[in-house]
N, C-alpha and C. Protein backbone atom coordinates (compact mmCIF):
# COMPACT_ATOMS: atom_id res chain seq x y z
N UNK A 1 3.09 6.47 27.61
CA UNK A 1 3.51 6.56 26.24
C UNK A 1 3.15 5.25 25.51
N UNK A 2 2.43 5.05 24.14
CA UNK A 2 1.91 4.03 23.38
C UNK A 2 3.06 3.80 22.73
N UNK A 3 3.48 2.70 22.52
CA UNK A 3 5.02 2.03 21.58
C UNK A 3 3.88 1.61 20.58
N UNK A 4 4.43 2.33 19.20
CA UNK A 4 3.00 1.74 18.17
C UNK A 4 3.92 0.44 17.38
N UNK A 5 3.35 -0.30 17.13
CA UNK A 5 4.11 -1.65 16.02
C UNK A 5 4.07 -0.77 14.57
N UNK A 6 4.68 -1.41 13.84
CA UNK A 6 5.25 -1.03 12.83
C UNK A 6 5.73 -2.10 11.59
N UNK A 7 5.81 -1.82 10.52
CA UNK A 7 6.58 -2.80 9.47
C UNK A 7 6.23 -1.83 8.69
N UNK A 8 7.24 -2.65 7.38
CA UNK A 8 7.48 -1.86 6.05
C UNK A 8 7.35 -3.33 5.11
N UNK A 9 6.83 -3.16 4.00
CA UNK A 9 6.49 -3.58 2.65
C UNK A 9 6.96 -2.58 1.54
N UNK A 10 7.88 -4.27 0.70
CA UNK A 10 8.89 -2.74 -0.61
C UNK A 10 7.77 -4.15 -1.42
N UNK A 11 7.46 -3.73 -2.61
CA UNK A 11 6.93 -4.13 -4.06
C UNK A 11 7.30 -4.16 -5.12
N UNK A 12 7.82 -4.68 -5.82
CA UNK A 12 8.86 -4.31 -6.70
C UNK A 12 7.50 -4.50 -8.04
N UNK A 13 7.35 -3.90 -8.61
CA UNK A 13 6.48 -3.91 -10.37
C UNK A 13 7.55 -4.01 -11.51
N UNK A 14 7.40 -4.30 -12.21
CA UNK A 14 7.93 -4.61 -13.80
C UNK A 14 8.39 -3.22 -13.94
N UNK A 15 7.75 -2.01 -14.05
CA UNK A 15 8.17 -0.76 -14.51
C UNK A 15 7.66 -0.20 -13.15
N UNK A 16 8.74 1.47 -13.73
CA UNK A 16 8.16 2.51 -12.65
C UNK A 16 7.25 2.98 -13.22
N UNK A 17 6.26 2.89 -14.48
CA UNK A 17 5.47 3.62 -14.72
C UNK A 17 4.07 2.42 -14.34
N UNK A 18 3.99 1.44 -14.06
CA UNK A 18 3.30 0.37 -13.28
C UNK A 18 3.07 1.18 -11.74
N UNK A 19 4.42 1.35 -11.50
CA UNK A 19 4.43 1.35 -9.78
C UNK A 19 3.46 2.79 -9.39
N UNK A 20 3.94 3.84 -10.36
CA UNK A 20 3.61 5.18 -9.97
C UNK A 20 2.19 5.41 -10.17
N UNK A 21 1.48 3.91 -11.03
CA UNK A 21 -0.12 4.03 -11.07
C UNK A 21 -0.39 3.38 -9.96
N UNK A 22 0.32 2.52 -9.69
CA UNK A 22 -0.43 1.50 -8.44
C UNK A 22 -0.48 2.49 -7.27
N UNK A 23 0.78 3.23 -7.06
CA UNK A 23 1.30 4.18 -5.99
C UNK A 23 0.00 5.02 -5.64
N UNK A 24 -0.28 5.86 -7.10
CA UNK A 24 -1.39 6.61 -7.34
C UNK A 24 -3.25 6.82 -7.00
N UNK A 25 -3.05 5.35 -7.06
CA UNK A 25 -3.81 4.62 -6.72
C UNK A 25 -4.77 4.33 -5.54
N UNK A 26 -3.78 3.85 -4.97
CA UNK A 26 -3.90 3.41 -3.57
C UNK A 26 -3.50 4.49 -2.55
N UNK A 27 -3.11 5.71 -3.04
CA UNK A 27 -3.00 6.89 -2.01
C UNK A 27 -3.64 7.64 -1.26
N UNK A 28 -5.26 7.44 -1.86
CA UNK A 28 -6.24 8.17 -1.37
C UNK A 28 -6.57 7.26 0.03
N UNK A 29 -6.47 5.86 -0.03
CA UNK A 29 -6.84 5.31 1.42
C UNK A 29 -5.83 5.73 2.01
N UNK A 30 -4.67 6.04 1.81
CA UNK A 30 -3.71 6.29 3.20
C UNK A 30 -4.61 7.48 4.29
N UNK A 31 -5.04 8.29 3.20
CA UNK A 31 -5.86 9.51 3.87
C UNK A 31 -7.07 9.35 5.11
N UNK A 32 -7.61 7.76 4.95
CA UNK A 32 -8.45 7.65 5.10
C UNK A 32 -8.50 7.41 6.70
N UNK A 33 -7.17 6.28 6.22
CA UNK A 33 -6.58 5.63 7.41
C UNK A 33 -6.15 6.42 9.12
N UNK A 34 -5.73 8.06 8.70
CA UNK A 34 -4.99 8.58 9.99
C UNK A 34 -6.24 9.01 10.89
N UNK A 35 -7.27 8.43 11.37
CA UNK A 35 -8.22 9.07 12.09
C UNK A 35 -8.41 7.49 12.72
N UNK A 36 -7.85 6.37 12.41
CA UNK A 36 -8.27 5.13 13.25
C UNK A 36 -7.25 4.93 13.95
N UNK A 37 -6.62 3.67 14.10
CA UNK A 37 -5.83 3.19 14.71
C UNK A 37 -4.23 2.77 14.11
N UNK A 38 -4.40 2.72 13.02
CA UNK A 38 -3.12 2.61 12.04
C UNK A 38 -2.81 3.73 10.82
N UNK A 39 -1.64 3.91 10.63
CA UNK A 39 -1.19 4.78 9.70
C UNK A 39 -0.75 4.32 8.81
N UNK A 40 -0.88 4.48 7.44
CA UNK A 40 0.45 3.93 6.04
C UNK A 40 0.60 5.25 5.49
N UNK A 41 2.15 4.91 4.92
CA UNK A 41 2.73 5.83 3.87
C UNK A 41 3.05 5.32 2.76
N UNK A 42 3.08 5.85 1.71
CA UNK A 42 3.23 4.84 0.51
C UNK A 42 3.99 5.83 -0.38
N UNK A 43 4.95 5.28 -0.82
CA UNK A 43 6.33 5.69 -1.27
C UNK A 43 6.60 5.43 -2.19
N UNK A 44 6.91 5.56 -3.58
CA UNK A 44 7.59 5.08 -4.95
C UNK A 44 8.93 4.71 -4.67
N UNK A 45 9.83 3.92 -5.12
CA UNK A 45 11.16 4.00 -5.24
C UNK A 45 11.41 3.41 -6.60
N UNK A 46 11.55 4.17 -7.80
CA UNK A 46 12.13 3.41 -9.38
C UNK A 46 10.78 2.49 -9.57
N UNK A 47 11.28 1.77 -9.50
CA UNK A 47 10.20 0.23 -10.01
C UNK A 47 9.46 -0.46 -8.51
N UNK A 48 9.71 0.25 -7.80
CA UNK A 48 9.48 -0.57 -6.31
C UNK A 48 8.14 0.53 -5.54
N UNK A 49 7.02 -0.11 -4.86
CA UNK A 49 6.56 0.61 -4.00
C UNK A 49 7.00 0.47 -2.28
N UNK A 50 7.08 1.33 -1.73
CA UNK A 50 7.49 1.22 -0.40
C UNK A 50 6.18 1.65 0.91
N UNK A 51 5.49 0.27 1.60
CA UNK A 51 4.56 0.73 2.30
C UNK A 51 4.67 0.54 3.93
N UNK A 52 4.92 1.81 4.65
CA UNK A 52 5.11 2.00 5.42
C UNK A 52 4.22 1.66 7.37
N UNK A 53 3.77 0.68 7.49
CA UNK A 53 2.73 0.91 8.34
C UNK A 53 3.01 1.40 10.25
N UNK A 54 2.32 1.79 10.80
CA UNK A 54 2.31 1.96 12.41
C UNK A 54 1.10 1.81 12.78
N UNK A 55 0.89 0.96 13.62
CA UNK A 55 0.04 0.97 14.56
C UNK A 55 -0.17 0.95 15.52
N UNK A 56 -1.18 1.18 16.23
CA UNK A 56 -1.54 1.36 17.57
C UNK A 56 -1.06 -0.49 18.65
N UNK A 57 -1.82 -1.00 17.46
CA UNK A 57 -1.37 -2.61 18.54
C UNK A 57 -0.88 -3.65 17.05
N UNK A 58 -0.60 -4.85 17.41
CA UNK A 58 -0.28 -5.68 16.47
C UNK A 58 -1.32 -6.42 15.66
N UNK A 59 -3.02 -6.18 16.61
CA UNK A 59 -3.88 -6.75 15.50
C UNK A 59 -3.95 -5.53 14.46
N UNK A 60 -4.61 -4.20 15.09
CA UNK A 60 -4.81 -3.52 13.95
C UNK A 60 -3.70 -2.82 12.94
N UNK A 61 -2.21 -3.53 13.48
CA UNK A 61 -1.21 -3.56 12.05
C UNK A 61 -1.15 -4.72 10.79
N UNK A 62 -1.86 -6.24 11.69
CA UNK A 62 -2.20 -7.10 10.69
C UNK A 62 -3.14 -6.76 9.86
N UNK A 63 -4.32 -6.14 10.54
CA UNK A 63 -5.54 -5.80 9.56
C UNK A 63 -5.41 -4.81 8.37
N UNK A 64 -4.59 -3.64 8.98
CA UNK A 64 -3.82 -2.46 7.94
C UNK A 64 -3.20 -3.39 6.85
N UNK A 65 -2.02 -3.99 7.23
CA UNK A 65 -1.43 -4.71 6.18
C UNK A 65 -2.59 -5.95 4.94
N UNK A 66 -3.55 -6.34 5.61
CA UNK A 66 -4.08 -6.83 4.72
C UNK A 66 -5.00 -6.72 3.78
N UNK A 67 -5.49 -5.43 4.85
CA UNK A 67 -6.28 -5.07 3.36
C UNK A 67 -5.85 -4.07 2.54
N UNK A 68 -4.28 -3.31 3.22
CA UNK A 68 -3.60 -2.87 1.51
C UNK A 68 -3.03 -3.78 0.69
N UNK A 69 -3.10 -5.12 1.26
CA UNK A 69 -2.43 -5.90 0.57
C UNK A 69 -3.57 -6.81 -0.21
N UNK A 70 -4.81 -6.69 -0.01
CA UNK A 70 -5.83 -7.25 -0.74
C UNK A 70 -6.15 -5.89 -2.22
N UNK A 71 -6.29 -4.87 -1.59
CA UNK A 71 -5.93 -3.61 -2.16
C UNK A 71 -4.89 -3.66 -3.30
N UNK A 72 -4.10 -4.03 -3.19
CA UNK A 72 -2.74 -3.67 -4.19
C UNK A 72 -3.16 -5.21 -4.75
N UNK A 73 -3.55 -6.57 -4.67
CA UNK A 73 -3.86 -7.36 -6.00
C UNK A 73 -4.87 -6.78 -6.31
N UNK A 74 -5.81 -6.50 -5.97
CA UNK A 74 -7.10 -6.14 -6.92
C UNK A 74 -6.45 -4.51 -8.18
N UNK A 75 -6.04 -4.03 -7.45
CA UNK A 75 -5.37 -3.32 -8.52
C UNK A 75 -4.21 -3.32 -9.70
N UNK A 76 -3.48 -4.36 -9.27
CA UNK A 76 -2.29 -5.07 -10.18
C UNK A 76 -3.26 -5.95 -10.82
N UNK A 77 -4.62 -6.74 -10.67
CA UNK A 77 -5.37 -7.20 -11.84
C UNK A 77 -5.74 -6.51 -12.40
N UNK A 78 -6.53 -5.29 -11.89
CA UNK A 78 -7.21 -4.13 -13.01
C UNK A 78 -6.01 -3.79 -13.98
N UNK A 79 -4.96 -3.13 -13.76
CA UNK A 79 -3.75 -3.11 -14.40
C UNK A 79 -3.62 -3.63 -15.69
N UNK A 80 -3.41 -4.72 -14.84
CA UNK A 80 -3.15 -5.82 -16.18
C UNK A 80 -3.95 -6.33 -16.92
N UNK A 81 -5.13 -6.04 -16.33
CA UNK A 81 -6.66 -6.30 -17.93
C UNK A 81 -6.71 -5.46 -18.79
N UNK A 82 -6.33 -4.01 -17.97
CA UNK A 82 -6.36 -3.00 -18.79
C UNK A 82 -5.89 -2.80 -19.62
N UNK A 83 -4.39 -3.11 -19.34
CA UNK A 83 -2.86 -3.10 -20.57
C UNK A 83 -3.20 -4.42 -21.23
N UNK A 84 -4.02 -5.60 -21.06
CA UNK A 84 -4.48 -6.48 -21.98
C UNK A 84 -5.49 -6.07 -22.99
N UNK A 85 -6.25 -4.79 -22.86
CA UNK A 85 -6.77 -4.94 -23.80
C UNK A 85 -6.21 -3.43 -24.62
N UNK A 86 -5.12 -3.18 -24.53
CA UNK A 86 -4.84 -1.99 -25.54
C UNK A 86 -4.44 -2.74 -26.69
């Protein structure tokens, strides 16, 4: 039996209507993800995102975590250029 590692990441955004684009967003890689070695779930809560990870070992849960987490700034900048220029 494989014991997979695991953590959770909550995000809190300014608004829930921030979070539910970022959420939106970034949902299509979760899809991408269940055929390797790590899994995410990605969750809304109000103003908060909730990201769920498991993995197979503890490197490829660091690697999961960082590049949704390189993932989620590059998109909280697009965001916010965007709503800069309305």
């Amino acid at each position: 039996m494989i014991e997979w590692a695991s953590a959770s990441i909550r995000i809190t955004f300014p608004s829930a209507n921030e979070a539910e684009i970022i959420r939106k967003s970034i949902e299509p890689e979760t899809v991408a993800t269940l055929r390797y070695r790590s899994k995410v779930k990605v969750l809304r809560d109000g103003e908060s995102i909730l990201l769920k990870f498991e993995a197979k070992d503890t490197t490829a849960l660091r690697a999961s975590i960082n590049s949704y987490l390189s993932w989620l700034i590059s998109l909280v900048n697009i965001y916010n250029f965007l709503e800069s220029q309305k």
